[in-house]
Protein backbone atom coordinates (compact mmCIF):
# COMPACT_ATOMS: atom_id res chain seq x y z
CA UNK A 1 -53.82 -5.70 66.22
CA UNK A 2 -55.25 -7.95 63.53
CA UNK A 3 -53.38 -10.29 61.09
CA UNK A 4 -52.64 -7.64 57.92
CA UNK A 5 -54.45 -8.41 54.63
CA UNK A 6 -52.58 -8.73 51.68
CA UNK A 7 -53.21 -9.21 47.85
CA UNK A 8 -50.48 -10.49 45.31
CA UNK A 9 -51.62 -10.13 41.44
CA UNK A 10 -49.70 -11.81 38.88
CA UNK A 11 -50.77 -11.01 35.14
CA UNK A 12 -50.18 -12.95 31.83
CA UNK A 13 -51.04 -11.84 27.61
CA UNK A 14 -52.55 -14.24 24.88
CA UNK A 15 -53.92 -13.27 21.53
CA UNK A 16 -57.23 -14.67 20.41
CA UNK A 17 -59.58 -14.72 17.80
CA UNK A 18 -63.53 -14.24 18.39
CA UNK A 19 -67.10 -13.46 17.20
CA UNK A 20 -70.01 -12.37 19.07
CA UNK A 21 -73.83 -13.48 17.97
CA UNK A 22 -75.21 -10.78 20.17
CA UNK A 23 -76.63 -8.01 17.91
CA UNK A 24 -78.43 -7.05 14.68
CA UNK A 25 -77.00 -9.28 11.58
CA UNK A 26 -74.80 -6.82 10.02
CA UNK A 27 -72.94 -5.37 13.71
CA UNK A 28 -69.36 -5.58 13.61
CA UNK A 29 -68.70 -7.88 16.55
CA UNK A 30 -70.55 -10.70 14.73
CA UNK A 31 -67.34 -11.05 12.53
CA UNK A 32 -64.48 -12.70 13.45
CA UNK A 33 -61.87 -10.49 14.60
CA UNK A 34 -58.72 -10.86 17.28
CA UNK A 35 -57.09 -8.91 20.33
CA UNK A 36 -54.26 -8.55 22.61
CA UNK A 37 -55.57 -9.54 26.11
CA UNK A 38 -54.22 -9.25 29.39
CA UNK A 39 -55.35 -11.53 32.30
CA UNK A 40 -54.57 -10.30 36.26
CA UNK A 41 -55.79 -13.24 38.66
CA UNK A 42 -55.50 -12.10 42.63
CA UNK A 43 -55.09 -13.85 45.76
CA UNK A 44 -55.97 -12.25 49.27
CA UNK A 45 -55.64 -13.02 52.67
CA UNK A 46 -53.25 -13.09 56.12
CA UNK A 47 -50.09 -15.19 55.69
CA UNK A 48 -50.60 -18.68 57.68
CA UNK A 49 -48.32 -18.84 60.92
CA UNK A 50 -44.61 -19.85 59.90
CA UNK A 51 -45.42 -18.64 56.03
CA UNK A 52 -43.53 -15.35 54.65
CA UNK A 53 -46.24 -14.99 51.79
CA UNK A 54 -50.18 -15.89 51.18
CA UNK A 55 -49.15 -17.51 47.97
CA UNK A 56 -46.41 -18.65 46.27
CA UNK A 57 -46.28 -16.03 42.94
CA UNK A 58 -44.35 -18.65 41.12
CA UNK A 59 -47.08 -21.46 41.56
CA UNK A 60 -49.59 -18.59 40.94
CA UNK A 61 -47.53 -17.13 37.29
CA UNK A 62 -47.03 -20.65 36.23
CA UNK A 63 -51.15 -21.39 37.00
CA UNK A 64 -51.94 -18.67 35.28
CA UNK A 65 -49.61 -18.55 31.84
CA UNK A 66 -50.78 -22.17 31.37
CA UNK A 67 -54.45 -20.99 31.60
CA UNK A 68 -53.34 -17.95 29.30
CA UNK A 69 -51.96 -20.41 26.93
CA UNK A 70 -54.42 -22.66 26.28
CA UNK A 71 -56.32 -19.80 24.53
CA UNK A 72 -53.36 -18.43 22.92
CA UNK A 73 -53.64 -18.10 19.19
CA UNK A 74 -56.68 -20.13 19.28
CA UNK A 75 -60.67 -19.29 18.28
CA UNK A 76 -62.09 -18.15 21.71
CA UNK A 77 -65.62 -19.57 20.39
CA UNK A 78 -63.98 -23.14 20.19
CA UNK A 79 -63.52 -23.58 23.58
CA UNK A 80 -65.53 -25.62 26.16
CA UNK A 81 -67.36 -22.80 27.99
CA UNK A 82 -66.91 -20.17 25.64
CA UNK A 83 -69.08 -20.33 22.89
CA UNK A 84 -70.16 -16.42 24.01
CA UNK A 85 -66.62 -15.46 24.32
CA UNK A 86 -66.76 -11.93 26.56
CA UNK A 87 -64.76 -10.38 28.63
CA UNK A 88 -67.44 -11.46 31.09
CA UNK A 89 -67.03 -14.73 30.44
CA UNK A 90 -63.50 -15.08 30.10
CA UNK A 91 -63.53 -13.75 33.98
CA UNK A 92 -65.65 -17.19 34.98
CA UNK A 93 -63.12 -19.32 32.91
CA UNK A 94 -60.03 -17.75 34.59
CA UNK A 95 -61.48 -18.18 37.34
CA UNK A 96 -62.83 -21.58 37.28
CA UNK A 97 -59.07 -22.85 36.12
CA UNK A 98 -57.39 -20.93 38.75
CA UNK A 99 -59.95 -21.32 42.05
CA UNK A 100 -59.12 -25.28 42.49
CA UNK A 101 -55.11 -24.58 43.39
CA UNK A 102 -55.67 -20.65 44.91
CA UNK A 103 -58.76 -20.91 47.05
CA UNK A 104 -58.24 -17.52 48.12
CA UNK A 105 -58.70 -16.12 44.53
CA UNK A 106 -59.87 -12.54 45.02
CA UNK A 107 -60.04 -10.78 41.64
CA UNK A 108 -59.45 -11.91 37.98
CA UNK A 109 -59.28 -9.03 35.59
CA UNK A 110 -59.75 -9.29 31.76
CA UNK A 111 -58.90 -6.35 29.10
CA UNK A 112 -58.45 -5.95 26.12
CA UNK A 113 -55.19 -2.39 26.31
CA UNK A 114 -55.18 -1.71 22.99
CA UNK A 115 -58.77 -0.72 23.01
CA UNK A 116 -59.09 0.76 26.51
CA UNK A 117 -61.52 -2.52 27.45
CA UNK A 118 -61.91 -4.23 31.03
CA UNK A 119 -63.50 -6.21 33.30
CA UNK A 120 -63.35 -6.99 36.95
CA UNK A 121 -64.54 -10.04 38.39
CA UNK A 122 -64.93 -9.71 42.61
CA UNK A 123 -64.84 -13.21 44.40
């Protein structure tokens, strides 16, 4: 029988402000305007020999709130490598802050609840 596979998810919340440039000059996403997200980072794979878990979820929900709040409150457009602030995009930047410490990062998920909004980003 092979080593089983697991995937631990921890999820954090920040509020942000944002404006899109995509579009014709008078679309609605080209004002500024804020949401509610919700960030869920993942980490797969086989616990190593001696090891109860594949990651600590402590070291992974401290990782990710201090990503989380770093946009909190802020202008999404304002910071480094998100001057096109989508849900997209957000994905990479989760994912760029969280792959150095969780090299096993499987999944960061971005939405947006309140308005039924989300996006999945498979690593």
């Amino acid at each position: 029988m092979s080593e089983p596979i697991f995937e631990i998810t921890k999820a954090a919340a920040f509020d942000a402000a944002h404006f899109l440039e995509e579009g014709p000059p008078e679309h609605r996403y080209r004002r500024m305007h804020g949401h509610s997200f919700r960030v869920e980072a993942s980490v797969r794979g086989t616990r190593a020999p001696g090891d109860a878990w594949v990651a600590d979820l402590a070291t992974l929900d401290s990782a990710l709130s201090a990503a989380a709040a770093e946009l909190d409150h802020g202008l999404l457009n304002d910071k480094p490598g998100l001057d096109r602030p989508t849900l997209e995009q957000l994905c990479l930047h989760f994912a760029a802050k969280l792959t150095p410490a969780f090299p096993h990062l499987s999944k960061v998920v971005v939405s947006r609840p309140t308005i039924g909004e989300t996006c999945t980003l498979q690593l």
